[in-house]
N, C-alpha and C. Protein backbone atom coordinates (compact mmCIF):
# COMPACT_ATOMS: atom_id res chain seq x y z
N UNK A 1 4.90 -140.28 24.92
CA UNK A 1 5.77 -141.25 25.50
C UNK A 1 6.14 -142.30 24.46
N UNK A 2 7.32 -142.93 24.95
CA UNK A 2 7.56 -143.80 23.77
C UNK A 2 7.16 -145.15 24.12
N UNK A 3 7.40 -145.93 22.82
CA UNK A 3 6.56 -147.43 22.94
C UNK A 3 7.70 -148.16 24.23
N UNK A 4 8.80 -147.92 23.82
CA UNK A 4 9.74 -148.57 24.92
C UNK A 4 10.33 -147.92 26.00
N UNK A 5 10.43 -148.48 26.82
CA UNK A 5 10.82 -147.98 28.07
C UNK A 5 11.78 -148.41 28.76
N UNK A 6 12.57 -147.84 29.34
CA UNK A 6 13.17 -148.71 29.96
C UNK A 6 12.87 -149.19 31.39
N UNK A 7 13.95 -150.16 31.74
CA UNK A 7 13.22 -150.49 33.05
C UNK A 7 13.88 -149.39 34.07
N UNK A 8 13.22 -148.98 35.26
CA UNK A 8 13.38 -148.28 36.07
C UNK A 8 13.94 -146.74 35.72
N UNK A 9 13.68 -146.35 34.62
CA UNK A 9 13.72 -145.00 33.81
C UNK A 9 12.34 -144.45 34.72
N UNK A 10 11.26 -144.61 35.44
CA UNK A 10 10.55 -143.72 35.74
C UNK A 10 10.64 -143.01 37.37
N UNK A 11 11.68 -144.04 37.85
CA UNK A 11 12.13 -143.60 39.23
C UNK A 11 12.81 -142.39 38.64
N UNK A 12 13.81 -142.42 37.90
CA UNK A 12 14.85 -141.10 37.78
C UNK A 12 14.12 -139.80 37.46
N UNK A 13 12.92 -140.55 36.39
CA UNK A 13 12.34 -139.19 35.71
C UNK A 13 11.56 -138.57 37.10
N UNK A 14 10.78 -139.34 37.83
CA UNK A 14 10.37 -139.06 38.81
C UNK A 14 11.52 -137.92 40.02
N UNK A 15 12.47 -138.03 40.10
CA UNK A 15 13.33 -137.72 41.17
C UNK A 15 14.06 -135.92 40.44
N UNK A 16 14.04 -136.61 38.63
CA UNK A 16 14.18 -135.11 38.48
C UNK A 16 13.26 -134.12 38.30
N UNK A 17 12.25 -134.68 38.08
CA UNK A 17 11.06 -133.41 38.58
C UNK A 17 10.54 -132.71 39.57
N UNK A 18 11.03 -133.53 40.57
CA UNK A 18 11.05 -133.32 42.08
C UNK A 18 12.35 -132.32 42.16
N UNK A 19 13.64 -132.86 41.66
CA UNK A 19 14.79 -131.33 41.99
C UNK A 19 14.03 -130.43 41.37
N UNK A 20 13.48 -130.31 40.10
CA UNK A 20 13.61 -129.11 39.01
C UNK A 20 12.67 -128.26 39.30
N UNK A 21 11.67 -128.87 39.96
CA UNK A 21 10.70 -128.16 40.72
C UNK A 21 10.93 -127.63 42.12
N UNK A 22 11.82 -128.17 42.91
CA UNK A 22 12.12 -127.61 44.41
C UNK A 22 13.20 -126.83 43.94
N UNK A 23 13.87 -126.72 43.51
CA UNK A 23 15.14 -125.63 42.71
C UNK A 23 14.85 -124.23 42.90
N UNK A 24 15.59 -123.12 43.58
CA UNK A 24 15.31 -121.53 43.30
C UNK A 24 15.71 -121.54 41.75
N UNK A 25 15.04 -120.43 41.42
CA UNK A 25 15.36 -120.27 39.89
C UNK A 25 16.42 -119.35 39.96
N UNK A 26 16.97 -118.39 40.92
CA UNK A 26 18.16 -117.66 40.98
C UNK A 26 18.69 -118.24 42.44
N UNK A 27 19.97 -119.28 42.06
CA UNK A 27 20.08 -119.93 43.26
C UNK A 27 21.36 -118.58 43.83
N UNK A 28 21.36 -118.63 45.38
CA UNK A 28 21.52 -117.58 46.12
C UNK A 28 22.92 -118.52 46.99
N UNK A 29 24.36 -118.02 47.04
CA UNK A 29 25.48 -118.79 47.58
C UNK A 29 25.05 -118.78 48.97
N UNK A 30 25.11 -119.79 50.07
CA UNK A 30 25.34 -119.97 51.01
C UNK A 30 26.41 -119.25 52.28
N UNK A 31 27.53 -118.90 51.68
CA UNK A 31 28.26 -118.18 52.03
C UNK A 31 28.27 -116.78 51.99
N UNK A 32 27.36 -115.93 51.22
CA UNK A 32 27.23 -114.72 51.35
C UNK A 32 26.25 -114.25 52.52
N UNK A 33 24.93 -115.19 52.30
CA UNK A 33 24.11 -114.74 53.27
C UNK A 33 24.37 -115.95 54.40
N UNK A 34 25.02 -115.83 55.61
CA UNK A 34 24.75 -117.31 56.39
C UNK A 34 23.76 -117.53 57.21
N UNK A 35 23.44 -118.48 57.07
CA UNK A 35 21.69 -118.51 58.34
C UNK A 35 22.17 -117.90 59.69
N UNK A 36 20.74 -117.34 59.94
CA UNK A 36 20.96 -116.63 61.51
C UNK A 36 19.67 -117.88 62.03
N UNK A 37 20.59 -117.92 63.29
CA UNK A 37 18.64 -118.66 63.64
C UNK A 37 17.88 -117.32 63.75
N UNK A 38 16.66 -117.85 64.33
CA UNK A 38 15.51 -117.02 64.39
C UNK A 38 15.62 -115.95 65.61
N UNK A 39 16.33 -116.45 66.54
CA UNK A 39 16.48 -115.01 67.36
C UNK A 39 17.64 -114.00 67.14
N UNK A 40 18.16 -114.45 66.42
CA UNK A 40 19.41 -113.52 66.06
C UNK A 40 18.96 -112.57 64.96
N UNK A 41 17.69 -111.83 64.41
CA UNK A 41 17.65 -111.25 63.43
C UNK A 41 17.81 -109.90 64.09
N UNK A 42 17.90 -108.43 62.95
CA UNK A 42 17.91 -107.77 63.50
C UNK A 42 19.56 -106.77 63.44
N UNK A 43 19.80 -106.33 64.17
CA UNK A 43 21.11 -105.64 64.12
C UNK A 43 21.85 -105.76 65.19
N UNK A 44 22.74 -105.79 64.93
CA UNK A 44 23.96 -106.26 66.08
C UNK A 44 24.42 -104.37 66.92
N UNK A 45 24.92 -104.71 68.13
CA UNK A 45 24.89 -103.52 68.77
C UNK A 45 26.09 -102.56 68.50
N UNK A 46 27.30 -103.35 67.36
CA UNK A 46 28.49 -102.54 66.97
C UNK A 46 27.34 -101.19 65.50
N UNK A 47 27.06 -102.68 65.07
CA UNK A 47 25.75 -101.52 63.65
C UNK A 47 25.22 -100.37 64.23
N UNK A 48 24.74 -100.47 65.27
CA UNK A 48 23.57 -99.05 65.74
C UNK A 48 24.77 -98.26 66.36
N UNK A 49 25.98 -98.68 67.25
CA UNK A 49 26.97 -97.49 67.52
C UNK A 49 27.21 -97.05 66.39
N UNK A 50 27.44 -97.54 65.21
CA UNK A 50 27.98 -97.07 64.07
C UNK A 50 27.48 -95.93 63.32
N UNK A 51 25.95 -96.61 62.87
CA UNK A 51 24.82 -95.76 62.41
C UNK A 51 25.17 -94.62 63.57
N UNK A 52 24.73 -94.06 64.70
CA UNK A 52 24.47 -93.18 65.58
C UNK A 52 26.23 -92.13 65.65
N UNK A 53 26.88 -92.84 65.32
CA UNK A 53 28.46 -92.51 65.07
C UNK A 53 28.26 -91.23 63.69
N UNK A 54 27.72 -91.76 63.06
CA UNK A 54 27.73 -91.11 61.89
C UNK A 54 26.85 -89.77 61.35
N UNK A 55 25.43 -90.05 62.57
CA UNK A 55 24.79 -89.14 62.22
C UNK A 55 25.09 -88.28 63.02
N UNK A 56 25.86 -88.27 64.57
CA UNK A 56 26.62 -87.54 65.09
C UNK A 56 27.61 -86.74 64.41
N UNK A 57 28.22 -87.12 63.53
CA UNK A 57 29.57 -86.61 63.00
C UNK A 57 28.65 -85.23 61.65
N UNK A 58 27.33 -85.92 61.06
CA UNK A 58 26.95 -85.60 60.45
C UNK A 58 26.39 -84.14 61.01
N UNK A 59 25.46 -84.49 62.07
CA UNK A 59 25.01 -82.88 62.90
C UNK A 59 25.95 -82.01 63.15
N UNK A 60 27.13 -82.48 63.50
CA UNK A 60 28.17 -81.32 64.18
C UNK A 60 28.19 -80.86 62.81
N UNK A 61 28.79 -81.37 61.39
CA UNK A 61 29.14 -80.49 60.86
C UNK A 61 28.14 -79.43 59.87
N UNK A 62 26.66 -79.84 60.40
CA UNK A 62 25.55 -78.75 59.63
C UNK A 62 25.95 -77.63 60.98
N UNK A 63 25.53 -78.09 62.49
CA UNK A 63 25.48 -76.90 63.19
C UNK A 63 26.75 -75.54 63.23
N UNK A 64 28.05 -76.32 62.54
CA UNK A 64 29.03 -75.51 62.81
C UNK A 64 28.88 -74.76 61.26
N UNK A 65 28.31 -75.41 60.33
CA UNK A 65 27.86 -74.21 59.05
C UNK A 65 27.22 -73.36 59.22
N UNK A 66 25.84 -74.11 60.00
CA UNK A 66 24.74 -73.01 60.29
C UNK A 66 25.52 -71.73 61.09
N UNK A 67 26.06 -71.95 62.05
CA UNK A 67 26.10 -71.16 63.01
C UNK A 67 27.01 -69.93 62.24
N UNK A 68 28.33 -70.73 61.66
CA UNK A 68 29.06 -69.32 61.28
C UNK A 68 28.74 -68.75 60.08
N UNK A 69 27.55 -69.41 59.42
CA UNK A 69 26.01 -68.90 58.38
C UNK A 69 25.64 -67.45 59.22
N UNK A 70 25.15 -68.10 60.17
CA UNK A 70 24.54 -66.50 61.09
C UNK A 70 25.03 -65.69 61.36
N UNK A 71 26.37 -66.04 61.98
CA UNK A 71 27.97 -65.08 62.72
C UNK A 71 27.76 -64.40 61.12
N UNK A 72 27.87 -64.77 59.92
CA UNK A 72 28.95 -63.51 59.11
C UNK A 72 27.37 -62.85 58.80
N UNK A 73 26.23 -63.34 58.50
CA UNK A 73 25.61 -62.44 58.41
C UNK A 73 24.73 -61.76 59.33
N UNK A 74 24.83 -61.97 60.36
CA UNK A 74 24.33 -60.64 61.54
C UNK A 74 26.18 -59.81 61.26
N UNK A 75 27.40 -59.66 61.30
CA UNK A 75 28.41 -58.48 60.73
C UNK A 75 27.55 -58.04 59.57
N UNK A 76 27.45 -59.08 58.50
CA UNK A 76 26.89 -58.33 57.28
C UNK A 76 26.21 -57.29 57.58
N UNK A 77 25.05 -57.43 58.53
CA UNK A 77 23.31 -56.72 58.82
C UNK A 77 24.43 -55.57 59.46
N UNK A 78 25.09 -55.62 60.60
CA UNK A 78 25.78 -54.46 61.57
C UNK A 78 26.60 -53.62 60.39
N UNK A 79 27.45 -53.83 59.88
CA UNK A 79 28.26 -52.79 58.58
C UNK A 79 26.91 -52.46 57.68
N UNK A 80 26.03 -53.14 57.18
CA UNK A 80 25.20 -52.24 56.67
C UNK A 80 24.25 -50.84 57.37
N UNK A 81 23.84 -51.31 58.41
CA UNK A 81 23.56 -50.42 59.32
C UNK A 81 24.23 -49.23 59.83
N UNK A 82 25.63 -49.52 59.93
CA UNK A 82 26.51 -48.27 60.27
C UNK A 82 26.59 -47.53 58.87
N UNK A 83 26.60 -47.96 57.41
CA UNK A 83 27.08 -47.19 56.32
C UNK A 83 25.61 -46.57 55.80
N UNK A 84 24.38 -47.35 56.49
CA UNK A 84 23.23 -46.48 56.37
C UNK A 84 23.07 -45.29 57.33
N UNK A 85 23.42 -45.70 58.52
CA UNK A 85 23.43 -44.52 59.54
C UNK A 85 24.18 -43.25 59.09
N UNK A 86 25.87 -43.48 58.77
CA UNK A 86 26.63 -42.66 57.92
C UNK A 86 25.76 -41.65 56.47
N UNK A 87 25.09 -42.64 55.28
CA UNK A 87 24.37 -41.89 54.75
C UNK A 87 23.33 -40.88 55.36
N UNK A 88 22.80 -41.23 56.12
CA UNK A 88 21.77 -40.91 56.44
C UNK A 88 22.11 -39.40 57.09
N UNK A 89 23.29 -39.31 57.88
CA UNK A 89 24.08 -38.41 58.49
C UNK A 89 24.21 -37.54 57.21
N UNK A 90 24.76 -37.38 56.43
CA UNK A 90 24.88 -37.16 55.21
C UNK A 90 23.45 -36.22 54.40
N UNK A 91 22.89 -36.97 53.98
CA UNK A 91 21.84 -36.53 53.72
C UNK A 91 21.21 -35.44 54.54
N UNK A 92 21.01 -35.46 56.15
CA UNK A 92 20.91 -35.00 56.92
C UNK A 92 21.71 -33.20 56.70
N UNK A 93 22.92 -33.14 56.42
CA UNK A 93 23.80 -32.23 56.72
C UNK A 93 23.64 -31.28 55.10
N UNK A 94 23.16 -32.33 53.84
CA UNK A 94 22.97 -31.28 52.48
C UNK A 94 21.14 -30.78 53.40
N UNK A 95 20.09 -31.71 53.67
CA UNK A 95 19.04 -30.76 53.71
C UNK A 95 19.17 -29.66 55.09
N UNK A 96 19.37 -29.76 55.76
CA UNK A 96 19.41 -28.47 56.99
C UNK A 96 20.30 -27.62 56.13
N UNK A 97 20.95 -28.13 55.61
CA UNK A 97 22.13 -26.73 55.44
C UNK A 97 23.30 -26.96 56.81
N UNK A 98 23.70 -27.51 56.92
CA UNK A 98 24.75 -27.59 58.27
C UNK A 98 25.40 -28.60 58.63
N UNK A 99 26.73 -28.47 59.30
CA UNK A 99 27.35 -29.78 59.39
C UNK A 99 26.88 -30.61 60.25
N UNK A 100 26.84 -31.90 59.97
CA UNK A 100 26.34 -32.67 60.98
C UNK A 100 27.50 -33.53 60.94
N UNK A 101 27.49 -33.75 62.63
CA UNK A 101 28.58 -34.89 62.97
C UNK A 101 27.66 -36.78 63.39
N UNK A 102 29.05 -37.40 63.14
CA UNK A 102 28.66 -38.75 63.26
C UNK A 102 29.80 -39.19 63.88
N UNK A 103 29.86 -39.70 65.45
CA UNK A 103 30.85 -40.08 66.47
C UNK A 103 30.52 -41.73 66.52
N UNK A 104 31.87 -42.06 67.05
CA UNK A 104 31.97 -43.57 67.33
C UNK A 104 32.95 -43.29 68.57
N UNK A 105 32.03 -44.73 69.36
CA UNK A 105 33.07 -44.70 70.55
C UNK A 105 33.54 -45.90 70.23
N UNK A 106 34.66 -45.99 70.48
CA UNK A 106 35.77 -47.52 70.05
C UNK A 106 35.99 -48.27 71.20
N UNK A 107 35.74 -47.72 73.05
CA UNK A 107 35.69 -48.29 74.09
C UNK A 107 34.38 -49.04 74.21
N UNK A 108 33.47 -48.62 73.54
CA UNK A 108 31.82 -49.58 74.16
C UNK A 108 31.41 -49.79 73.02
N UNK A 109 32.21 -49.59 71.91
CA UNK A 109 31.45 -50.34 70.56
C UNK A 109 30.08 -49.83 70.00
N UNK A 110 30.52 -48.62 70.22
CA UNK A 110 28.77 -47.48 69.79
C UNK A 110 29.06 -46.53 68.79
N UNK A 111 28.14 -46.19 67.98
CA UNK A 111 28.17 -45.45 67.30
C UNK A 111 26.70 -44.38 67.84
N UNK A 112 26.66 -43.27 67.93
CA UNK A 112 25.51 -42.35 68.25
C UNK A 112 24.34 -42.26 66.42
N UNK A 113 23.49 -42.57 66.21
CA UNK A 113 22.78 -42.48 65.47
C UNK A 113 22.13 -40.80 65.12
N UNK A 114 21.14 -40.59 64.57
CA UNK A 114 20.51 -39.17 63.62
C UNK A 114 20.39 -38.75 65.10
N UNK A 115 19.57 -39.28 66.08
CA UNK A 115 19.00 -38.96 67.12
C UNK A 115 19.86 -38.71 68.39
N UNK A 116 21.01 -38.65 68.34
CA UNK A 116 22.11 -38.63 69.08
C UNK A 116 22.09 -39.95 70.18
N UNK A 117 21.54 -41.04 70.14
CA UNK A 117 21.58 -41.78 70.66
C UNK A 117 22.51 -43.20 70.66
N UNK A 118 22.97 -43.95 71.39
CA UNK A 118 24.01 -44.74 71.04
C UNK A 118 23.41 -45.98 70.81
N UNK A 119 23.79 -46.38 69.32
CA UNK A 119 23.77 -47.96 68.95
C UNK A 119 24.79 -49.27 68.90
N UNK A 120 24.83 -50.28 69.78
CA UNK A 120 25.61 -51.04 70.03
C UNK A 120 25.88 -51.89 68.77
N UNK A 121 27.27 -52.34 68.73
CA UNK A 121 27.08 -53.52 67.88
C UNK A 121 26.98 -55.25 68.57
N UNK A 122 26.75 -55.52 67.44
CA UNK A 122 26.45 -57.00 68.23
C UNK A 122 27.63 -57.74 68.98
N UNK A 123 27.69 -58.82 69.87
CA UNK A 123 28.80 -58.75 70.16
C UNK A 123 29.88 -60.03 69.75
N UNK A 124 31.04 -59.59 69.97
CA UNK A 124 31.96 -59.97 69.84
C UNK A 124 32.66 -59.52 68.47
N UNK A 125 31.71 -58.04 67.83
CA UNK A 125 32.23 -57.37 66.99
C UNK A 125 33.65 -56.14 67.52
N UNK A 126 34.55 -55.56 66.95
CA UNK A 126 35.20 -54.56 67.69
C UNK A 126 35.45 -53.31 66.79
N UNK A 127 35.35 -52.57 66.64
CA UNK A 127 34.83 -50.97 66.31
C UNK A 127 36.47 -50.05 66.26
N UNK A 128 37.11 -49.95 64.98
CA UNK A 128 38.23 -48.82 65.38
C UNK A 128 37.51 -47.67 64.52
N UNK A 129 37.88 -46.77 64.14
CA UNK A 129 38.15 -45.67 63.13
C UNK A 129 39.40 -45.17 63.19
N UNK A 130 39.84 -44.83 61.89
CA UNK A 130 41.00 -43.60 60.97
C UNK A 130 40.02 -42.54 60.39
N UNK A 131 40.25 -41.17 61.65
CA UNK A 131 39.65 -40.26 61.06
C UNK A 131 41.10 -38.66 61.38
N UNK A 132 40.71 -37.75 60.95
CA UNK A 132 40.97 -36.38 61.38
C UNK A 132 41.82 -36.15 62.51
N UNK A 133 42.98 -36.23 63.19
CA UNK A 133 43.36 -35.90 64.43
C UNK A 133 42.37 -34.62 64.86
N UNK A 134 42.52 -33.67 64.01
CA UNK A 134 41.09 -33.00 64.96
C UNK A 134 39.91 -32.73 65.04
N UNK A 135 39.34 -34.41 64.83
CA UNK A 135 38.39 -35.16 64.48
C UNK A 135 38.00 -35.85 65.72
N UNK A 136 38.85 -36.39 66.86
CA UNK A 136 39.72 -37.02 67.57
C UNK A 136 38.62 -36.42 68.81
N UNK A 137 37.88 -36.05 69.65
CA UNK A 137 37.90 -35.46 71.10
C UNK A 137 38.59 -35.91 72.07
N UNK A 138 38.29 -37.41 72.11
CA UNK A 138 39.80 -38.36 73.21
C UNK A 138 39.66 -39.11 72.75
N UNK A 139 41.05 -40.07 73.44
CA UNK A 139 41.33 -40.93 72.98
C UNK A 139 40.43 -42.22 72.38
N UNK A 140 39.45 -42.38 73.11
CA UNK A 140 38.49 -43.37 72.35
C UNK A 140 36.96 -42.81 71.49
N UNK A 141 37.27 -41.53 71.03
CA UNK A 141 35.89 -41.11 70.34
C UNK A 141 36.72 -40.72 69.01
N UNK A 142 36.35 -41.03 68.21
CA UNK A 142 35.85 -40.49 66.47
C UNK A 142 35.42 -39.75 65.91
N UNK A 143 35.26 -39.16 64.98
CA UNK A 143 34.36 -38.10 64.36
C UNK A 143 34.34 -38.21 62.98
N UNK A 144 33.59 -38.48 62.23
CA UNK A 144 33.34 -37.74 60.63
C UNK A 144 32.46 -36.99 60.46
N UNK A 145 32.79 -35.72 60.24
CA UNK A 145 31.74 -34.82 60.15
C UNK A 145 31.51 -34.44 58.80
N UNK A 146 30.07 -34.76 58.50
CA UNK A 146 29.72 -34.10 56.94
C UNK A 146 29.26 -32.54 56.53
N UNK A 147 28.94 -31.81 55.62
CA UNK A 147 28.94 -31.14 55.53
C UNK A 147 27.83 -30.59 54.18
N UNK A 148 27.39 -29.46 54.27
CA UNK A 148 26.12 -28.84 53.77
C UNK A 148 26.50 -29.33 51.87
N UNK A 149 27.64 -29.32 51.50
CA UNK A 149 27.84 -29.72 50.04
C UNK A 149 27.91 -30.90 50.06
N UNK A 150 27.42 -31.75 51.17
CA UNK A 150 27.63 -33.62 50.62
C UNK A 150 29.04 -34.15 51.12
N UNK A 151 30.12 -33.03 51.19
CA UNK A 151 30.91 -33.84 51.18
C UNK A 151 31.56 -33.99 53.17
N UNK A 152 32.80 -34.42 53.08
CA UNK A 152 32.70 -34.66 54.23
C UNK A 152 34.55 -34.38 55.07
N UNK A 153 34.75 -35.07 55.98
CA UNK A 153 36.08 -35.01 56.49
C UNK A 153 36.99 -36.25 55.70
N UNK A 154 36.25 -36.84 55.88
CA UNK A 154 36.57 -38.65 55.16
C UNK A 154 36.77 -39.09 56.77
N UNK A 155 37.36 -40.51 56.34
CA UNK A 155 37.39 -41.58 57.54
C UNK A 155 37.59 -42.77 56.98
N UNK A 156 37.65 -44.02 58.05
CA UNK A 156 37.31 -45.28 57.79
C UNK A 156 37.17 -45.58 58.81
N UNK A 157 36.01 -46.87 58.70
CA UNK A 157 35.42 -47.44 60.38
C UNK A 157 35.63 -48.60 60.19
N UNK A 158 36.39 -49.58 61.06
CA UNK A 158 36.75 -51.13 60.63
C UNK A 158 35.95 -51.36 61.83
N UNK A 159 35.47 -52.62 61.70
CA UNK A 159 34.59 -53.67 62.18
C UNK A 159 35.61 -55.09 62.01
N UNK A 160 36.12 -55.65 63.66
CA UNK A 160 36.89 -56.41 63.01
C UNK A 160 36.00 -57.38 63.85
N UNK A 161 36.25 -58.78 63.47
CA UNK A 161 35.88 -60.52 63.92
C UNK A 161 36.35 -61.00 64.05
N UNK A 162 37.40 -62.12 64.66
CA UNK A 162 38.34 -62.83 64.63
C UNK A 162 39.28 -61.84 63.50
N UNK A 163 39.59 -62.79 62.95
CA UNK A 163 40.58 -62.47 61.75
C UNK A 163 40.03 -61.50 60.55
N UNK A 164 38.38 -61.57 60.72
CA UNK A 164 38.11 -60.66 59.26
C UNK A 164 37.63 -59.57 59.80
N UNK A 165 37.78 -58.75 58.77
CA UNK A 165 37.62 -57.19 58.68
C UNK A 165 36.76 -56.48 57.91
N UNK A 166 35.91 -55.47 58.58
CA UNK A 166 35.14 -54.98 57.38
C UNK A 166 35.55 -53.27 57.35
N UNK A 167 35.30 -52.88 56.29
CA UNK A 167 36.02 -51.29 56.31
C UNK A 167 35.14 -50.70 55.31
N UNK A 168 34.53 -49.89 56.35
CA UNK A 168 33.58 -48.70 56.00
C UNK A 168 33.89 -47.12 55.73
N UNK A 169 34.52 -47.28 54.29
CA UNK A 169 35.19 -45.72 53.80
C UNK A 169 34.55 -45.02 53.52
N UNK A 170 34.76 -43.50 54.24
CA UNK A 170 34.10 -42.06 53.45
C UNK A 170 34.59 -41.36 53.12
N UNK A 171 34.64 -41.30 51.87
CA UNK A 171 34.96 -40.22 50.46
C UNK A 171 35.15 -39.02 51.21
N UNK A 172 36.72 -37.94 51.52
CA UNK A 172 35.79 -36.62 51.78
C UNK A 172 35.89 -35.94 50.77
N UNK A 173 35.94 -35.99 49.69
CA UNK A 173 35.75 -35.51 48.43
C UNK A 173 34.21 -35.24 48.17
N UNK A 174 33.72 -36.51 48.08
CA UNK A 174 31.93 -36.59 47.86
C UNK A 174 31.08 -37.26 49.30
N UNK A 175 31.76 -37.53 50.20
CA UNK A 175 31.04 -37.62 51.12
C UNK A 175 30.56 -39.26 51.03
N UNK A 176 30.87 -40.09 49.83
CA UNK A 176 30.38 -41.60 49.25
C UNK A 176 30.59 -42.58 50.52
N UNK A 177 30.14 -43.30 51.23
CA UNK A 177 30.14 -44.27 52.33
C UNK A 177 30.26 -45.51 51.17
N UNK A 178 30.79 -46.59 51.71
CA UNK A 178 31.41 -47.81 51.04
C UNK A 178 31.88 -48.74 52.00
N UNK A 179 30.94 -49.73 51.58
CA UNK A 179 31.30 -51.15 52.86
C UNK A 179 32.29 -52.11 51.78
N UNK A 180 33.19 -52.48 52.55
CA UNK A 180 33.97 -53.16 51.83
C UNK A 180 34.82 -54.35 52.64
N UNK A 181 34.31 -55.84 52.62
CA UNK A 181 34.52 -56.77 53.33
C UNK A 181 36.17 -57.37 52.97
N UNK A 182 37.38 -57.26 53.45
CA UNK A 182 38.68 -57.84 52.93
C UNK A 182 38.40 -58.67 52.32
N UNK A 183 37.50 -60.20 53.32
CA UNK A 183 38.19 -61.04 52.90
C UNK A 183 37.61 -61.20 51.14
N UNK A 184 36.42 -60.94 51.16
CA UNK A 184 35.77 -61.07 49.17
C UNK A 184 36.82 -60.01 48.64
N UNK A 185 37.18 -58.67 48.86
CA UNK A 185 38.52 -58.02 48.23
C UNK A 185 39.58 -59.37 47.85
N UNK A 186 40.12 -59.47 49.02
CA UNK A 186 41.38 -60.38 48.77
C UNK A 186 41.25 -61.70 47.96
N UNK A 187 40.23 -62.54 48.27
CA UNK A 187 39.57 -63.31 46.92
C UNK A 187 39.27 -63.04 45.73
N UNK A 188 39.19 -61.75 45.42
CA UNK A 188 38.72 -61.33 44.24
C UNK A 188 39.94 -61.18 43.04
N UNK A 189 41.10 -60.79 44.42
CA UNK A 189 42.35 -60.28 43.45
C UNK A 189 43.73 -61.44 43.48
């Protein structure tokens, strides 16, 4: 301290140690945050419609992925199944030695399996074939019949869904089964 002083210099010094010490050290604007009293904390009831607005909007659009997630692949699982059944027919007709047939009905959405029994597809799938007119028994049955060298009559079996299509071709040259989905074709090219 110094020898001289002035007069009433220790009130001030006094008063600024008192601000410099009650002072935030990062002072915070008044206007950004405004006081709430004490019962007003909390969230206002437009905030929680909002929040709940959003996670609504948010669920619909996982369940409508998920779902047509499942739709294309249970078709996927059904066209694989029919072009395994087809092989399998196949295979069937080089070891016996004999032709073996493989029918589709296009009215009930069946195909008869090894065992002559009828397998449905799932639904809201729909079932044509392009085979043989005298391939044909009536109007809603099919036929590709294979044969003791592998090969076969040929055909194609569409599997349609809404708008997409799947088309299950047989070679009758080699008897080759081939799943082939448009819409990845038409993307591709």
């Amino acid at each position: 301290m110094s020898m001289f002083r002035r007069r009433g210099s220790g009130n001030r010094e006094r008063q600024y140690q008192a601000t410099c010490l009650s002072a935030p050290l990062f002072p915070v604007s008044r206007s950004l945050f405004p006081a709430r009293s004490p019962r007003a904390q909390g969230f206002t009831l437009l905030e929680m419609l909002a929040v709940i607005l959003l996670i609504g909007i948010a669920a619909a659009a996982v369940s409508v992925s998920v779902t047509q997630g499942l739709a294309s692949a249970r078709i996927n699982a059904a066209s694989s199944e029919l072009a395994a059944a087809l092989r399998a027919t196949r295979a069937q007709a080089i070891v016996k030695g004999a032709q073996q047939n493989f029918d589709v009905d296009t009215r009930t959405d069946t195909y008869l399996n090894l065992k002559r029994q009828p397998v449905a597809l799932p639904k809201g799938l729909k079932l044509s074939i392009t085979s043989a007119k005298d391939d044909q028994p009536n109007d809603h049955t099919g036929r590709i019949r294979f044969f003791p060298d592998g090969s076969s009559t040929g055909g194609r079996i569409t599997l349609t869904s809404g708008k997409r299509e799947w088309h299950i071709n047989v070679s009758w040259l080699t008897g080759e089964v081939r799943v082939v989905d448009t819409a990845t074709t038409v993307a591709m090219q």
